[in-house]
N, C-alpha and C. Protein backbone atom coordinates (compact mmCIF):
# COMPACT_ATOMS: atom_id res chain seq x y z
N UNK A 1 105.30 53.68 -14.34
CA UNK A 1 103.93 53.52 -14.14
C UNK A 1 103.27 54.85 -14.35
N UNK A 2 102.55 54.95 -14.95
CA UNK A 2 101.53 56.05 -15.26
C UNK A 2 100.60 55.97 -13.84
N UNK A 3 100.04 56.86 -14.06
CA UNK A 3 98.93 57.72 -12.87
C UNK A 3 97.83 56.90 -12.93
N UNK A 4 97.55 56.06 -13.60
CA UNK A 4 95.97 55.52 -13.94
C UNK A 4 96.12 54.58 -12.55
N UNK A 5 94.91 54.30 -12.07
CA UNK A 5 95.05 53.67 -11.31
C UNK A 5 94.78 52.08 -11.75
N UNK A 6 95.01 51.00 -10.99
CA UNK A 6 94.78 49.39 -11.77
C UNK A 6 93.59 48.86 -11.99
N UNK A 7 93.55 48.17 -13.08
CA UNK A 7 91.88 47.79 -13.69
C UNK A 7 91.40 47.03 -11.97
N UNK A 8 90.44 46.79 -11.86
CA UNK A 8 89.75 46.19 -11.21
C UNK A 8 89.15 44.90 -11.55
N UNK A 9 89.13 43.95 -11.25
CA UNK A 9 88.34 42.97 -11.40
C UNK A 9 87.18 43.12 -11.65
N UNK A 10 86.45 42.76 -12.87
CA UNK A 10 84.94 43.08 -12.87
C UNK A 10 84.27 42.21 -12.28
N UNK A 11 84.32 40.68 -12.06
CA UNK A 11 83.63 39.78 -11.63
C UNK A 11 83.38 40.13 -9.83
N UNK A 12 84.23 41.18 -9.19
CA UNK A 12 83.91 41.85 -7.97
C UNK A 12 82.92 42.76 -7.86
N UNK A 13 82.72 43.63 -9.06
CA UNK A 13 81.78 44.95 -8.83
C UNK A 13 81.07 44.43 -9.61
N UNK A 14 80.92 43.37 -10.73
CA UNK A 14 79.54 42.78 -11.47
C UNK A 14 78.55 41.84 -10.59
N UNK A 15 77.53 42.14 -10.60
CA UNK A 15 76.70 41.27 -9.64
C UNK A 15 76.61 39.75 -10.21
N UNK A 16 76.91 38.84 -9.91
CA UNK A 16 76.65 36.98 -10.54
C UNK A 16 75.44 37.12 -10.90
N UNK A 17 74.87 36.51 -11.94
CA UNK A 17 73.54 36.35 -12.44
C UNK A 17 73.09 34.97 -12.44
N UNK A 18 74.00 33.98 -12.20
CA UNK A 18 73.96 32.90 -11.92
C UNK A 18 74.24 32.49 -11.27
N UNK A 19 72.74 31.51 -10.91
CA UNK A 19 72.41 31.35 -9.64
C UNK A 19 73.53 30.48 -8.87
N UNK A 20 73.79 30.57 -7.82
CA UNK A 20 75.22 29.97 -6.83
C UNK A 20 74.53 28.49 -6.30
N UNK A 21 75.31 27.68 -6.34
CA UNK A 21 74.90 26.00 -6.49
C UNK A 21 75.26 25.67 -5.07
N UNK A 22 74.16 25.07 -4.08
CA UNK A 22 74.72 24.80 -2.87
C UNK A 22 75.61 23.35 -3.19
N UNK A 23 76.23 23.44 -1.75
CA UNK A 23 77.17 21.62 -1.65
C UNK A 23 76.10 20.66 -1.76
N UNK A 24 74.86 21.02 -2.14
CA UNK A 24 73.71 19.42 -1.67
C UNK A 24 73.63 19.57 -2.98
N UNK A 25 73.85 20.53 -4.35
CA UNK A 25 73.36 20.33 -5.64
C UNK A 25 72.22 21.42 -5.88
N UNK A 26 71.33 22.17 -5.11
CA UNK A 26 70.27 22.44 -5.37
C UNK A 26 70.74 24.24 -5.55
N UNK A 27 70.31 24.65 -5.86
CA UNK A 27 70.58 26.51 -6.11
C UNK A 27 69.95 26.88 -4.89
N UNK A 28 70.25 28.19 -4.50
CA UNK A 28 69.96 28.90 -3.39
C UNK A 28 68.62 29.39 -4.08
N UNK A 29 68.49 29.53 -5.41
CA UNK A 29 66.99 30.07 -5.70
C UNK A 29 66.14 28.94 -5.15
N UNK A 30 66.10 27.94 -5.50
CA UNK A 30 65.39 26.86 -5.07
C UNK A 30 65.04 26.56 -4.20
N UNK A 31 65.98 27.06 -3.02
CA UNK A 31 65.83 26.54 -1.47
C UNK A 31 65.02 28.16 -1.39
N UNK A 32 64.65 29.19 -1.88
CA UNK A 32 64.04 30.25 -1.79
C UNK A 32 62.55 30.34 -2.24
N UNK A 33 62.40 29.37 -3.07
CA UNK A 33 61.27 29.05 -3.55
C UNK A 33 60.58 28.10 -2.60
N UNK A 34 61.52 27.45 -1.96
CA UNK A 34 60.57 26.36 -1.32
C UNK A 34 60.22 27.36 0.11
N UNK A 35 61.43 27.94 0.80
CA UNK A 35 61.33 28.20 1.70
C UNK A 35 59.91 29.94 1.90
N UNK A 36 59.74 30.56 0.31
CA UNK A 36 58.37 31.11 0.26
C UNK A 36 56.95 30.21 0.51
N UNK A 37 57.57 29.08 -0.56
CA UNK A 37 56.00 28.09 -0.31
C UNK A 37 55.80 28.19 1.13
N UNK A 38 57.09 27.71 2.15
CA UNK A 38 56.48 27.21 3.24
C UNK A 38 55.71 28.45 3.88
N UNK A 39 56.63 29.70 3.94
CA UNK A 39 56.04 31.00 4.14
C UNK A 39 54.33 30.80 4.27
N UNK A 40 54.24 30.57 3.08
CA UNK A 40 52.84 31.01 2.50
C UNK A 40 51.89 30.17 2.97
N UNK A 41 52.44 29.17 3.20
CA UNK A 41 51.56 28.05 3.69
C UNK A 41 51.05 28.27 5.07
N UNK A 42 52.36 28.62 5.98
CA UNK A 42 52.00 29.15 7.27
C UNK A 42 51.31 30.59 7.45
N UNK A 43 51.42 31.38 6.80
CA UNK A 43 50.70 32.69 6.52
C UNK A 43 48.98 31.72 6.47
N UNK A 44 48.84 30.80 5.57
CA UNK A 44 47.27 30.40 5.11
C UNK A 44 46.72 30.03 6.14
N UNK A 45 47.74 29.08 7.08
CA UNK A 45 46.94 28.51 8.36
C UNK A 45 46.61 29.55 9.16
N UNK A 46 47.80 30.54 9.55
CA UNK A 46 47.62 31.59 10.44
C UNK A 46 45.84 32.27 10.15
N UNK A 47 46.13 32.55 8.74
CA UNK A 47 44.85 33.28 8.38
C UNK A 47 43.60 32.57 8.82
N UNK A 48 43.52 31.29 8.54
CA UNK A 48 42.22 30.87 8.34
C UNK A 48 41.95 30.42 10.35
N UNK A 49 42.92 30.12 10.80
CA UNK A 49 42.64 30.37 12.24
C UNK A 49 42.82 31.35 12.86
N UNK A 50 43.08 32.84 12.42
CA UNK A 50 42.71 34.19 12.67
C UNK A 50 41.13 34.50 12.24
N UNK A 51 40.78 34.28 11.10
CA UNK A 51 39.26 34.30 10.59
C UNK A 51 38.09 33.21 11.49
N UNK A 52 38.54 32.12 11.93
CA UNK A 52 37.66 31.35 12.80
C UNK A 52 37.67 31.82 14.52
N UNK A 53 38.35 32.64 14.58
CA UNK A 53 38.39 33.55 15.95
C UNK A 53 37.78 34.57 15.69
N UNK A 54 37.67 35.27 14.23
CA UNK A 54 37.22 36.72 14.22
C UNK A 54 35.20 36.17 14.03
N UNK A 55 35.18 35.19 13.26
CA UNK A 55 33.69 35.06 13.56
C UNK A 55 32.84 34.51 14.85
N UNK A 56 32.44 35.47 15.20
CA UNK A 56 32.00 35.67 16.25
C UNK A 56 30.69 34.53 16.82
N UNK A 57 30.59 34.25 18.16
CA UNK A 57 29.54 33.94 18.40
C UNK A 57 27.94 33.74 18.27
N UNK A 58 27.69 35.34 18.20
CA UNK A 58 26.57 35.40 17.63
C UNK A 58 26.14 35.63 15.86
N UNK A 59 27.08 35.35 15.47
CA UNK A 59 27.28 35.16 14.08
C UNK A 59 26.83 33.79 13.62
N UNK A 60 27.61 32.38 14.76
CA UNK A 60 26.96 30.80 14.73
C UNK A 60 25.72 30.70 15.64
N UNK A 61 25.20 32.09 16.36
CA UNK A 61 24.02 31.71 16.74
C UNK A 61 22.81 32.02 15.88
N UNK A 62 23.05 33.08 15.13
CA UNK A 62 22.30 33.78 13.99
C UNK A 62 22.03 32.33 12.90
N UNK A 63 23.04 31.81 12.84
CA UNK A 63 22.96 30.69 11.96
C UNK A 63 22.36 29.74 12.40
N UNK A 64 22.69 29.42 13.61
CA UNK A 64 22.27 28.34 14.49
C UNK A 64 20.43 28.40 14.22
N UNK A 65 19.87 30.22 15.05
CA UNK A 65 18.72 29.97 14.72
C UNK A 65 17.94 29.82 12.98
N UNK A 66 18.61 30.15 12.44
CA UNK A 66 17.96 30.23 10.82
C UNK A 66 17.72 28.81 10.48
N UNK A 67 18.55 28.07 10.96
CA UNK A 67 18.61 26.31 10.29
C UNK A 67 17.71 25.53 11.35
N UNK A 68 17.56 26.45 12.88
CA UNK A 68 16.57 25.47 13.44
C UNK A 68 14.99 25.44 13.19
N UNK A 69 14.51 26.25 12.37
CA UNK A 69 13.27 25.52 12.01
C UNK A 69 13.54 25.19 10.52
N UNK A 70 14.72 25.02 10.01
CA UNK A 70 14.49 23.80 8.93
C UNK A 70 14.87 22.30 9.58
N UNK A 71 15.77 22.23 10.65
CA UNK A 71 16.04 21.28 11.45
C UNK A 71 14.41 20.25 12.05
N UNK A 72 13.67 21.47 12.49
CA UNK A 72 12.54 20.90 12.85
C UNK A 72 11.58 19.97 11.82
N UNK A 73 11.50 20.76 10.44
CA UNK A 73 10.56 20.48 9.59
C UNK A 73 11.00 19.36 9.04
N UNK A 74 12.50 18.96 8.87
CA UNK A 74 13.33 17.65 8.70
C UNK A 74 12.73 16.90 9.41
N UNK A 75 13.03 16.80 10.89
CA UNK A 75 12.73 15.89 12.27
C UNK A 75 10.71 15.47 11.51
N UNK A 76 10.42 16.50 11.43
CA UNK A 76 8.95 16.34 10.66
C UNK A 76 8.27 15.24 9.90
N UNK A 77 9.16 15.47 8.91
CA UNK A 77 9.23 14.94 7.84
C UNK A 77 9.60 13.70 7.60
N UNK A 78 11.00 13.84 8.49
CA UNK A 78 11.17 12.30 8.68
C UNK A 78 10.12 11.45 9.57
N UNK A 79 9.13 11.99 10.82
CA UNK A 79 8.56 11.45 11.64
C UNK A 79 7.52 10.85 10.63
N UNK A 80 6.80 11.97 9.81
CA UNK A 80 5.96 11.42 8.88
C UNK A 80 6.35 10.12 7.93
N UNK A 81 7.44 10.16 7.59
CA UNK A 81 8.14 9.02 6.57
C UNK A 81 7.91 7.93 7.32
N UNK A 82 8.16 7.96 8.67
CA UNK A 82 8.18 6.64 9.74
C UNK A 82 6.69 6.36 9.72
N UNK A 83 5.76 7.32 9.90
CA UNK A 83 4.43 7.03 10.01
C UNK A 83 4.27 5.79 8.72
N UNK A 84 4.48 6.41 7.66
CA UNK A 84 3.94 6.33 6.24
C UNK A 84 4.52 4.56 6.21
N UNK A 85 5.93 4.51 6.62
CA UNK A 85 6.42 3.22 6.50
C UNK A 85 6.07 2.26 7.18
N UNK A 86 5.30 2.45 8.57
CA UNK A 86 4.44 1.71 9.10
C UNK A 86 3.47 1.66 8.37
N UNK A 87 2.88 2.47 8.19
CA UNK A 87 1.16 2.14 7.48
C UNK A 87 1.35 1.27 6.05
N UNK A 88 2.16 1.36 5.89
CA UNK A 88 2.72 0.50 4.06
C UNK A 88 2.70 -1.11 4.77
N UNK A 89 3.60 -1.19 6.11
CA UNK A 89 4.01 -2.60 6.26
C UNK A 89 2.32 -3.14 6.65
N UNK A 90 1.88 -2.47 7.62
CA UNK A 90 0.21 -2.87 7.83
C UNK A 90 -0.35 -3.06 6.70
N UNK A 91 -0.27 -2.42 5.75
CA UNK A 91 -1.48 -2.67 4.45
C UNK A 91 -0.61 -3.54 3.92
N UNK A 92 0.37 -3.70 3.91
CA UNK A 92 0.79 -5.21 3.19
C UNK A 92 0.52 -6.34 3.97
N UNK A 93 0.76 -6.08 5.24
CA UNK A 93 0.37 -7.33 6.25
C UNK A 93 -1.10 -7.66 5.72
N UNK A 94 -1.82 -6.55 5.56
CA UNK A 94 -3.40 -7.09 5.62
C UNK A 94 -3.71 -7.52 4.37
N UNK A 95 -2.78 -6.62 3.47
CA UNK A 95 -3.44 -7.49 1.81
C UNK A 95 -2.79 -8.86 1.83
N UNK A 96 -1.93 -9.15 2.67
CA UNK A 96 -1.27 -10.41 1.83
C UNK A 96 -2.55 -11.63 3.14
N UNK A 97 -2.79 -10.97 4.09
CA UNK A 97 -4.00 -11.83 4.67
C UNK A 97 -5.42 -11.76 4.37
N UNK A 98 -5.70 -10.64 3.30
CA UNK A 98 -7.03 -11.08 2.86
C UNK A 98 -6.88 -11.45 1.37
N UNK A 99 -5.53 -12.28 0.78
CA UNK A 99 -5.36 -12.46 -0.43
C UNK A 99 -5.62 -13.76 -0.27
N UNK A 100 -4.83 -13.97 0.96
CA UNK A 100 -5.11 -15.96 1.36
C UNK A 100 -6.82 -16.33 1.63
N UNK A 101 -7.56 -15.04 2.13
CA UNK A 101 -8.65 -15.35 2.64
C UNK A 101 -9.82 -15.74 1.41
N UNK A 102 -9.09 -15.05 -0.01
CA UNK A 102 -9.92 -14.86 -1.42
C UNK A 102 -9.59 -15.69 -1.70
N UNK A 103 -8.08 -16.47 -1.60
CA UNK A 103 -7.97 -17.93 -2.02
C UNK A 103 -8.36 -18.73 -1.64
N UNK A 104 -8.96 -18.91 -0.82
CA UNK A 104 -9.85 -19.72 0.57
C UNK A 104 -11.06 -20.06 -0.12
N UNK A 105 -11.40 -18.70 0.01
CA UNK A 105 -13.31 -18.32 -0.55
C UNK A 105 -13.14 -19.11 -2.33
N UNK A 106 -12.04 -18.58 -2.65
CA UNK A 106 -12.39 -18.97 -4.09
C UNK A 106 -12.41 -20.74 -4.36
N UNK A 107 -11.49 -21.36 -3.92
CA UNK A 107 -11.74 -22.73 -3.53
C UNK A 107 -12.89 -23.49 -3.17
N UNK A 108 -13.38 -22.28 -2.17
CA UNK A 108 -14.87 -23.22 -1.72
C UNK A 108 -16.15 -22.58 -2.73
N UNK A 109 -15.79 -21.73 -3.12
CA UNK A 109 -16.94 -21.25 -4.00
C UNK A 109 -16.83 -22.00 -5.50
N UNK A 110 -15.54 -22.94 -5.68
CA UNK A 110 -16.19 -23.20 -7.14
C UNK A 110 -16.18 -24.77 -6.58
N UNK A 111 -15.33 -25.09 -5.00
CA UNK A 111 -16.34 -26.29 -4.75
C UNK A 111 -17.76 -26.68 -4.64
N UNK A 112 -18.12 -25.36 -4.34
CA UNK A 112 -19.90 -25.31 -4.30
C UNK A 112 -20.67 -25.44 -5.55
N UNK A 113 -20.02 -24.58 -6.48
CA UNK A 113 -20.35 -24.66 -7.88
C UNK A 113 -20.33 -26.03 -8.46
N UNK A 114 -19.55 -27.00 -8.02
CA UNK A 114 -19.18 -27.97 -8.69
C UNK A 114 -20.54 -28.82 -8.32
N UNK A 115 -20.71 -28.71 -6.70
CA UNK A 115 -21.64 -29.60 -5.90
C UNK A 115 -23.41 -29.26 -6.61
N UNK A 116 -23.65 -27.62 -6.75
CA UNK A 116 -24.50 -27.58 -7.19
C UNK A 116 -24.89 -28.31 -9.03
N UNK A 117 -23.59 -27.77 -9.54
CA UNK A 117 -23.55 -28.28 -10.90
C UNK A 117 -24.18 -29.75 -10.57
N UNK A 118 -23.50 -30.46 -9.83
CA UNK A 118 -23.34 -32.32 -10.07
C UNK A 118 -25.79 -32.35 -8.98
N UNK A 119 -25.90 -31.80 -7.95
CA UNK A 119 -27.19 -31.69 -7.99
C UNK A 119 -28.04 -31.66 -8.64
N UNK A 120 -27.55 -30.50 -9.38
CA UNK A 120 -28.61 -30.52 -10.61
C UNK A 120 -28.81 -31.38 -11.58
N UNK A 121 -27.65 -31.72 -11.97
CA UNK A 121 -27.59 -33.00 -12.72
C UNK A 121 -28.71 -34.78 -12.81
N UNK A 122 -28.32 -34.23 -11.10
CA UNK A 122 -28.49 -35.35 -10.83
C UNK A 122 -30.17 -35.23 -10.23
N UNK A 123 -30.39 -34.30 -10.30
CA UNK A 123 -32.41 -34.01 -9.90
C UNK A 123 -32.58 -33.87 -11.33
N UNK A 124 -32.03 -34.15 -12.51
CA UNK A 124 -32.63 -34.43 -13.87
C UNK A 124 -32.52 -35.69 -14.19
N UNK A 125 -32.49 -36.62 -13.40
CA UNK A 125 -31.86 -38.13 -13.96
C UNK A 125 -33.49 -38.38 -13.75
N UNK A 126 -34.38 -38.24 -12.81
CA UNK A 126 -35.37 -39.06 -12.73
C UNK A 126 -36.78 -38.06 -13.27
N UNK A 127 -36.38 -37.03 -14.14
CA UNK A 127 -37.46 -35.77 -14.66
C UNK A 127 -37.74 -36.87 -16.05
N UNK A 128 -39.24 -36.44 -16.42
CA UNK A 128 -39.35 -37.24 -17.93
C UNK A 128 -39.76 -35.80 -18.81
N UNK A 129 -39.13 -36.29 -19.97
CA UNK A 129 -39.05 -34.85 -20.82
C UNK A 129 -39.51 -35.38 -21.70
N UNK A 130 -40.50 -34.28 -22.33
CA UNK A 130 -41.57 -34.73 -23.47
C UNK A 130 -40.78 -33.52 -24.60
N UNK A 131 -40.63 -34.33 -25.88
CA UNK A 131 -40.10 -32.95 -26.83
C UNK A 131 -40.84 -32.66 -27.17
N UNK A 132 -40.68 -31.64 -28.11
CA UNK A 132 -41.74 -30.98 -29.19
C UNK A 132 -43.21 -30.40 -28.38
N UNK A 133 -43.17 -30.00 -27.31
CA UNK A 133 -44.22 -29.26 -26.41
C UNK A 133 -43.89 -28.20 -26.53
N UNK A 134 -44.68 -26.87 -26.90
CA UNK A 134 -44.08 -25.42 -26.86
C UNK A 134 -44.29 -25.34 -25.10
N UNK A 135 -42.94 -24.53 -24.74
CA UNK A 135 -42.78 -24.10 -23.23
C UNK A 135 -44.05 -23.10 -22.58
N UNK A 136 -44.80 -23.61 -21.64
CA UNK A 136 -45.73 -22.74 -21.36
C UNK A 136 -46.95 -23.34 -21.49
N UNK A 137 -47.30 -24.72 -22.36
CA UNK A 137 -48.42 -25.20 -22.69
C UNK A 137 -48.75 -25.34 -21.63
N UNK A 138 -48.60 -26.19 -20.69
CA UNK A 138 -49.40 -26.79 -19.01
C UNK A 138 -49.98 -25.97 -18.73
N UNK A 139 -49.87 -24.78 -18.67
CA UNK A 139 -50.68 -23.76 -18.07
C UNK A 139 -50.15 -23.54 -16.05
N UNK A 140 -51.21 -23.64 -15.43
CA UNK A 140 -50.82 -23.54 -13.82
C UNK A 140 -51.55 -24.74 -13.20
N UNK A 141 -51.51 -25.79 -14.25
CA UNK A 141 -51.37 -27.49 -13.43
C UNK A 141 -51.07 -27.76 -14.56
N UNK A 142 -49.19 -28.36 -14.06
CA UNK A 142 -48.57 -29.63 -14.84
C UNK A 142 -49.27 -30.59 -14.96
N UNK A 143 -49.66 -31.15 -13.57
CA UNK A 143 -50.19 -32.45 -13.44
C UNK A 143 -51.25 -32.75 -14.04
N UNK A 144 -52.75 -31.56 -13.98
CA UNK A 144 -53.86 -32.38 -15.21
C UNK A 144 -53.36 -32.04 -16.40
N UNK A 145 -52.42 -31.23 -16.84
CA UNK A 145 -52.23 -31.55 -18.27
C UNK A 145 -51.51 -32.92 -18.69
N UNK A 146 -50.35 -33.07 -17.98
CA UNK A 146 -49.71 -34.51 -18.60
C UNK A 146 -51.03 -35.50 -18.47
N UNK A 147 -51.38 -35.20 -17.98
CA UNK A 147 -52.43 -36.99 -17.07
C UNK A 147 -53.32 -37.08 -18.33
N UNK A 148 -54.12 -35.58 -19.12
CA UNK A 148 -54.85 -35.59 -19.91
C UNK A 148 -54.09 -35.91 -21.38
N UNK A 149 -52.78 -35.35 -21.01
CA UNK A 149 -51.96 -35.68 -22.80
C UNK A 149 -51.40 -37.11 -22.54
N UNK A 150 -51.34 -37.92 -21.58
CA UNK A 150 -50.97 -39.33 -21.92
C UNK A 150 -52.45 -40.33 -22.08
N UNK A 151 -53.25 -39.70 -21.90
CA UNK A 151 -54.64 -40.21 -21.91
C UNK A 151 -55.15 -40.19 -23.17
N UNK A 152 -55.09 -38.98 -23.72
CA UNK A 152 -55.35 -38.57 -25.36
C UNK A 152 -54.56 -39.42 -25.89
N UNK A 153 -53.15 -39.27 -25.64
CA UNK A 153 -51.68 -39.91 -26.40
C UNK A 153 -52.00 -41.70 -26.47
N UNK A 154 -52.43 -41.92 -25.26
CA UNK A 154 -52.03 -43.68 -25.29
C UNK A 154 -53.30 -44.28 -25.60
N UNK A 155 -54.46 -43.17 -26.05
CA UNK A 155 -56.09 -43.83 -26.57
C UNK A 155 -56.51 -44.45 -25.36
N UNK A 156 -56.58 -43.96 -24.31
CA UNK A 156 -57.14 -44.65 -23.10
C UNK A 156 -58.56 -44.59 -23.38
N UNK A 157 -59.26 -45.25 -23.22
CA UNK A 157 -61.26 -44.92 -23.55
C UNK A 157 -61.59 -45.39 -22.53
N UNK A 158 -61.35 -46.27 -21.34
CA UNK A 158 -61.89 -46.36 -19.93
C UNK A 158 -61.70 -44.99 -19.09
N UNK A 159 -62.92 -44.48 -18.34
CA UNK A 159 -62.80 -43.49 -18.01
C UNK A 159 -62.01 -43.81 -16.40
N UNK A 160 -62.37 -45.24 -16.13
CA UNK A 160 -61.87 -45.98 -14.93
C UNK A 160 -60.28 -46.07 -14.40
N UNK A 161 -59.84 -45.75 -15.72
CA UNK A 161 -58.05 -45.99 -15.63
C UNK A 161 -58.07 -45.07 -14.78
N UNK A 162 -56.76 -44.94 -14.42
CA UNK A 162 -55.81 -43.46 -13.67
C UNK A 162 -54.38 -43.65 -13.92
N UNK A 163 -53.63 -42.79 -14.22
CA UNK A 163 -52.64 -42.37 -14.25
C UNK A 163 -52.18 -41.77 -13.31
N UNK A 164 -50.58 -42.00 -12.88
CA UNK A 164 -50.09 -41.77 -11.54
C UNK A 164 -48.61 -41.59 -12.14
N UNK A 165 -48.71 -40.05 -12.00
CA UNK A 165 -47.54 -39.10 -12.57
C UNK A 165 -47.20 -38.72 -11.33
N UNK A 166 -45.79 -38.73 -11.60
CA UNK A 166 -45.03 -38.53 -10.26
C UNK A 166 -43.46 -36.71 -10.87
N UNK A 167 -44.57 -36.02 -10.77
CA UNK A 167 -44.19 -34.76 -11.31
C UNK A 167 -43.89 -33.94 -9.69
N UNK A 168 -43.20 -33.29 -9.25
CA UNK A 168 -42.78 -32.96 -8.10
C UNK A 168 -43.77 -33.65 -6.47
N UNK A 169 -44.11 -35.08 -6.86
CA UNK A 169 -44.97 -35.44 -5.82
C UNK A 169 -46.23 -35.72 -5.98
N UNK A 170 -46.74 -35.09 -7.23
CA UNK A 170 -48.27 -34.91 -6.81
C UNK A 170 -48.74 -36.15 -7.56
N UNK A 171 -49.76 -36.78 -7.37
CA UNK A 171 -50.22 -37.74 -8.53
C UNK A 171 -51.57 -37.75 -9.12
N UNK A 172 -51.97 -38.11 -10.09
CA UNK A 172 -53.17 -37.90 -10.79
C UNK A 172 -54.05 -38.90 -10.98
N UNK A 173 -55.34 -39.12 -10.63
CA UNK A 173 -55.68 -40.55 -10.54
C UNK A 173 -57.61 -40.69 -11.80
């Protein structure tokens, strides 16, 4: 035997580069990866319920007051909306009761129309109408003019006759 001393195993002094496979199948990197996630996860909660302790009191009162007069002008605003939505249901209540009241009126107003129409009609059934008279001839007595134009008209020559025109009442003799 020579002086050298014996090789060594390299797979002892070489570090494995590949990764070592647990008995469940999964690599020890893997269970390292998960077991950072969880790390990190609990680090996040820690933090964010370290930060809701560090903001302080008067930090949510500072806030508190800044939002209470927009809080108010809301409450406001909405009170007004309530106003406004009452006054809408009233003016509808009242238009839809003075819509019935125009349907009412309008009914009796063209029943009236009808009544006057058929009156009139009917105070011309017993009028006598002379044609071909320009409007205005009578002057301010109907009555001696007809009495004198059916006298002219029918050649009456007794001055004794009379005529008895029945023109709003009056008669002519």
């Amino acid at each position: 035997m020579t002086g050298k001393p014996p090789k060594q195993d390299s797979s002892k002094t070489v570090p494995n580069t590949k990764p070592r496979v647990s008995p469940g199948g999964e690599t020890s990197d893997g269970n390292l990866l998960v077991n950072i996630r969880e790390m990190m996860e609990e680090m996040h909660s820690d933090i964010i319920s370290k930060f809701d302790m560090v903001v302080s009191q008067s930090v949510k009162r500072e806030i508190t007051a800044v939002l209470e007069p927009f809080e108010k002008k809301l409450r406001s605003v909405g009170d007004t909306v309530s106003e406004l939505e009452r006054a809408a249901n009233d003016h509808s209540d009242k238009l839809t009761e003075l819509e019935a009241k125009v349907s009412t009126l309008t009914t009796l107003a063209d029943s009236l129309t009808k009544k006057c129409d058929d009156l009139e009609g009917r105070s011309r059934w017993n009028n006598i109408r002379l044609l071909g008279l320009p409007e205005g001839s009578e002057g301010k007595q109907p009555t001696d003019f007809m009495a004198q134009l059916l006298h002219d008209l029918l050649g009456l020559q007794d001055k004794t006759s009379f005529v008895c025109l029945k023109l709003e009442g009056d008669c002519v003799y």
